[in-house]
C-alpha atoms as a PDB file:
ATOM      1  CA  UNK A   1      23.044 -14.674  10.200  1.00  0.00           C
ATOM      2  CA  UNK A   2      20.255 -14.737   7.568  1.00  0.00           C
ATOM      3  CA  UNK A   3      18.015 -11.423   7.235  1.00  0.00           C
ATOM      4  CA  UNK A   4      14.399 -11.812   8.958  1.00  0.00           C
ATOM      5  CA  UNK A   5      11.796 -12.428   6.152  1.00  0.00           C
ATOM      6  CA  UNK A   6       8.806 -10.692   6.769  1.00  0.00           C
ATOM      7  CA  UNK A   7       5.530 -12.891   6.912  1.00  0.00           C
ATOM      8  CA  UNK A   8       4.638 -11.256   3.819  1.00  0.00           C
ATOM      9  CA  UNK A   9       1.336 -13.270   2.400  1.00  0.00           C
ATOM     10  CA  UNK A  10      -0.317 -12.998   6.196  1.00  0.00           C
ATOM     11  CA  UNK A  11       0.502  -9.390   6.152  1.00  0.00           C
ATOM     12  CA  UNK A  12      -1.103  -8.749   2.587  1.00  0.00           C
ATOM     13  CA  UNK A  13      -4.283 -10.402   3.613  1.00  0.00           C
ATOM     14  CA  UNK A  14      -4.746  -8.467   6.984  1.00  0.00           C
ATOM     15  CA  UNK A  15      -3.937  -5.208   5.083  1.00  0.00           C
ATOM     16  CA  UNK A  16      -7.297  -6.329   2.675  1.00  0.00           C
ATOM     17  CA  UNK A  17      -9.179  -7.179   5.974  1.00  0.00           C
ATOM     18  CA  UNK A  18      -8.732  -3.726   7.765  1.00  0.00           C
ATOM     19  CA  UNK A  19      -9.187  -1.837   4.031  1.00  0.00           C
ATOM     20  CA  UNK A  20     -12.217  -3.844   4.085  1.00  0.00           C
ATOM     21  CA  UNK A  21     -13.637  -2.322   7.515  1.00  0.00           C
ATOM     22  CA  UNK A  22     -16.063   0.662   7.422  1.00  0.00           C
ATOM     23  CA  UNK A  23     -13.368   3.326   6.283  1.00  0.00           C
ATOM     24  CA  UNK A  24     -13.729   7.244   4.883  1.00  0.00           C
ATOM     25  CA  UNK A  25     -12.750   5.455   1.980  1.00  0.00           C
ATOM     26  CA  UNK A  26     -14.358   2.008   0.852  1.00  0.00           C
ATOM     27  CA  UNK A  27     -11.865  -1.197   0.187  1.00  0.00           C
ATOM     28  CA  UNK A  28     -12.982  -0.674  -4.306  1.00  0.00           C
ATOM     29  CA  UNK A  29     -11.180   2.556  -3.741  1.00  0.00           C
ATOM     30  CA  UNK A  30      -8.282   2.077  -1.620  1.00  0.00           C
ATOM     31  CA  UNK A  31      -7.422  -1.441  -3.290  1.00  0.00           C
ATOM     32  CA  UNK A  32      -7.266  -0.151  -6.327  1.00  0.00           C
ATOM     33  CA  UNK A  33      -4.918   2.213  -5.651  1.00  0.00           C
ATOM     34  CA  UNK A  34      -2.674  -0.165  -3.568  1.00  0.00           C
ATOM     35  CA  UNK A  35      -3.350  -2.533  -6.793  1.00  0.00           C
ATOM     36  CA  UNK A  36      -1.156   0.228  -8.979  1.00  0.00           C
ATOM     37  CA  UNK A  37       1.495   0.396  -6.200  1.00  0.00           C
ATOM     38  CA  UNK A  38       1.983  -3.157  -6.750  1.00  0.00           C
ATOM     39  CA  UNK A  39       2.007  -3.042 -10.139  1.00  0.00           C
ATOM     40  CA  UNK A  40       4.753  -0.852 -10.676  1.00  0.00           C
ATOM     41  CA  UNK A  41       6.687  -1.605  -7.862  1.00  0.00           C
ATOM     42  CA  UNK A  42       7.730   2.520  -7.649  1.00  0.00           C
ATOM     43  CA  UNK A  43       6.377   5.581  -8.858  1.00  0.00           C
ATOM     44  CA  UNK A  44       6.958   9.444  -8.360  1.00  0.00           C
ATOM     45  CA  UNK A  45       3.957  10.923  -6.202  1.00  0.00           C
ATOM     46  CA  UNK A  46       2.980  12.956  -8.579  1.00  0.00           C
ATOM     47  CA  UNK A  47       1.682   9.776 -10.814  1.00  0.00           C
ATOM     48  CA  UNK A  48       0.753   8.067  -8.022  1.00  0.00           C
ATOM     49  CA  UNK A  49      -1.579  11.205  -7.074  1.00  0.00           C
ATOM     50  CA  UNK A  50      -2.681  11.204 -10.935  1.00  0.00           C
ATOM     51  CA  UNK A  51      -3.625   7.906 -10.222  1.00  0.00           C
ATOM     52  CA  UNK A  52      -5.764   8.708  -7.308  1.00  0.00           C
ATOM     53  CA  UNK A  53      -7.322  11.684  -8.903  1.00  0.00           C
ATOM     54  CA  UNK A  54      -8.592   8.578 -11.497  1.00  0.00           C
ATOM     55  CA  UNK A  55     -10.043   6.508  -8.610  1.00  0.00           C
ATOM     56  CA  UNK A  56     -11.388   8.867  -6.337  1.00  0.00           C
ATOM     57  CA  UNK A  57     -11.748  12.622  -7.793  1.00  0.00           C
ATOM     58  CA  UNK A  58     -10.516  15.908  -5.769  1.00  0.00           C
ATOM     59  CA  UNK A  59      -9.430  14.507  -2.255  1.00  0.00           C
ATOM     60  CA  UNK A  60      -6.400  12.617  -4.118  1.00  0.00           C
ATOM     61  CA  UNK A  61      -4.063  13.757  -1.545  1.00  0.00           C
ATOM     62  CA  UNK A  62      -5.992  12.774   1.680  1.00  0.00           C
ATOM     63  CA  UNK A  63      -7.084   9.419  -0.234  1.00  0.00           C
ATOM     64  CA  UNK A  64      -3.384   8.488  -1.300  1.00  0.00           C
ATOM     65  CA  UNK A  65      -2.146   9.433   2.493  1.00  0.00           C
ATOM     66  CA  UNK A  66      -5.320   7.804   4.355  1.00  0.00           C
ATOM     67  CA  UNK A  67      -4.909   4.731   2.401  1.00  0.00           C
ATOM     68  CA  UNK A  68      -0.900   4.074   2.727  1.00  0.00           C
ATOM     69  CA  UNK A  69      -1.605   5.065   6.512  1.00  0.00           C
ATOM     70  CA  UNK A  70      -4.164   2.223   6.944  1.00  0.00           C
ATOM     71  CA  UNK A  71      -2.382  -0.111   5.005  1.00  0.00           C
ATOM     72  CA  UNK A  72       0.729   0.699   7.520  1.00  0.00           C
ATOM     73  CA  UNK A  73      -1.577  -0.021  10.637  1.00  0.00           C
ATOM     74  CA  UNK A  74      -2.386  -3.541   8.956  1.00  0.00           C
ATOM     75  CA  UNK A  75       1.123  -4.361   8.388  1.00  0.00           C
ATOM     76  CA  UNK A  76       3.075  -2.718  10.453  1.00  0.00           C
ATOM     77  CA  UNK A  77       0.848  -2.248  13.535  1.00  0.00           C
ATOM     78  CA  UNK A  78       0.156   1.697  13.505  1.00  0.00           C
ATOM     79  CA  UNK A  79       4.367   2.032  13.847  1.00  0.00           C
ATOM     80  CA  UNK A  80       5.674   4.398  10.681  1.00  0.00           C
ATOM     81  CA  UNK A  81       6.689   2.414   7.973  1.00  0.00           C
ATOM     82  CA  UNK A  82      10.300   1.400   8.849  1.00  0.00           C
ATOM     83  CA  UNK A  83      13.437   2.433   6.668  1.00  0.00           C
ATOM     84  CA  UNK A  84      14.137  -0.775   6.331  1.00  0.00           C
ATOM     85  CA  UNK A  85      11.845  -4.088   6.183  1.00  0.00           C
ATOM     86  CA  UNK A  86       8.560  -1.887   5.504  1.00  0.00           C
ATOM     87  CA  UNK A  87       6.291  -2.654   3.174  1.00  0.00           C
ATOM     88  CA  UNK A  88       6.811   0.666   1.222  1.00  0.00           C
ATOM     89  CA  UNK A  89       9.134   3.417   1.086  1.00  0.00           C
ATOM     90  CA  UNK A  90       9.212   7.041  -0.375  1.00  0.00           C
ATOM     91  CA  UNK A  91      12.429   8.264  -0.724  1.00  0.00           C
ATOM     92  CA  UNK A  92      12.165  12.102   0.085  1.00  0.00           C
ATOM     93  CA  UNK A  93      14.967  12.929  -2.612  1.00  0.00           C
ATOM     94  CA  UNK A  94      13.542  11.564  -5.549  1.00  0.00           C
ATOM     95  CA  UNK A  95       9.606  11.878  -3.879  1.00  0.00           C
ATOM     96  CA  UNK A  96       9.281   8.386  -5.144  1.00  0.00           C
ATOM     97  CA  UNK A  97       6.888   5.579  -3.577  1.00  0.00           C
ATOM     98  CA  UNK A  98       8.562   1.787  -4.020  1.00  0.00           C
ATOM     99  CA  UNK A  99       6.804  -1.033  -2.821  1.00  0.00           C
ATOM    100  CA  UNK A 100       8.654  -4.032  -0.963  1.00  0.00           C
ATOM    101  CA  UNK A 101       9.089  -7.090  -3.979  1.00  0.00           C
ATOM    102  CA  UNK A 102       7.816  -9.434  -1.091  1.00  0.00           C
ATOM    103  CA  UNK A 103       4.673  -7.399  -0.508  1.00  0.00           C
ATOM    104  CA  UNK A 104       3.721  -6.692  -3.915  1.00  0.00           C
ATOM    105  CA  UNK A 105       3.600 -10.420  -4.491  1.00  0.00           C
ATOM    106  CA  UNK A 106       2.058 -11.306  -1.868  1.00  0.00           C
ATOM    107  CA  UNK A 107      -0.930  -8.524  -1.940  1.00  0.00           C
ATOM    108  CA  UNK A 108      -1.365  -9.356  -5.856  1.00  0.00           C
ATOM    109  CA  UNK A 109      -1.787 -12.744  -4.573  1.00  0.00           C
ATOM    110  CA  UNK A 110      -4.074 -12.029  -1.885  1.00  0.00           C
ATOM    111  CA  UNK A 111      -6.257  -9.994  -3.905  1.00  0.00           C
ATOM    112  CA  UNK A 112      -6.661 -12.809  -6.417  1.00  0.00           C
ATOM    113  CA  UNK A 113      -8.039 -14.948  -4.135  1.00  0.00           C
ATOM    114  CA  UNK A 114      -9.989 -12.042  -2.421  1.00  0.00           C
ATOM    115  CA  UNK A 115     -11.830 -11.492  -6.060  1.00  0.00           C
END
């Protein structure tokens, strides 16, 4: 039996409709930082916090952990992101955030047309 694909390109574009709802942080923001995610498929925290500290100034923390949270409600329904099939993971070991192939392609894609 053949793995379940995920409905990747549907998922992508809800994720930009709920960042795109009145948020504590606004969709230029949170995008952005999804938008790095996806371009480097993985990255330690501490980069990706770097990164956030570029987009959004002192709250990186709460920005990087608001933003994967609402991205995880689109996707995933408000469930934790699931060790397998979820469109991230952050293995605890390394502390490194890695971005599903599927989802990456499919949110670069979706914010293409979005711009």
């Amino acid at each position: 039996m053949a793995p379940k694909l995920s409905p990747w390109a549907a998922r992508a574009k809800k994720a930009i409709t709920h960042l795109a709802k009145p948020r504590k942080f606004p969709i230029d923001k949170s995008a952005k930082l999804i938008d790095y995610l996806a371009s480097t498929n993985a990255v330690p925290r501490h980069q990706l916090l770097t990164r956030a500290v570029q987009i959004i100034g002192a709250d990186a923390k709460n920005f990087v952990n608001t933003t994967l949270g609402n991205v995880t409600t689109a996707v995933h329904g408000g469930k934790k992101v699931p060790d397998s099939g979820g469109w991230y993971s952050h293995d605890k070991a390394t502390d490194v955030y890695a971005m599903d192939q599927g989802f990456s392609v499919a949110w670069k894609s979706a914010r293409s047309l979005a711009s």
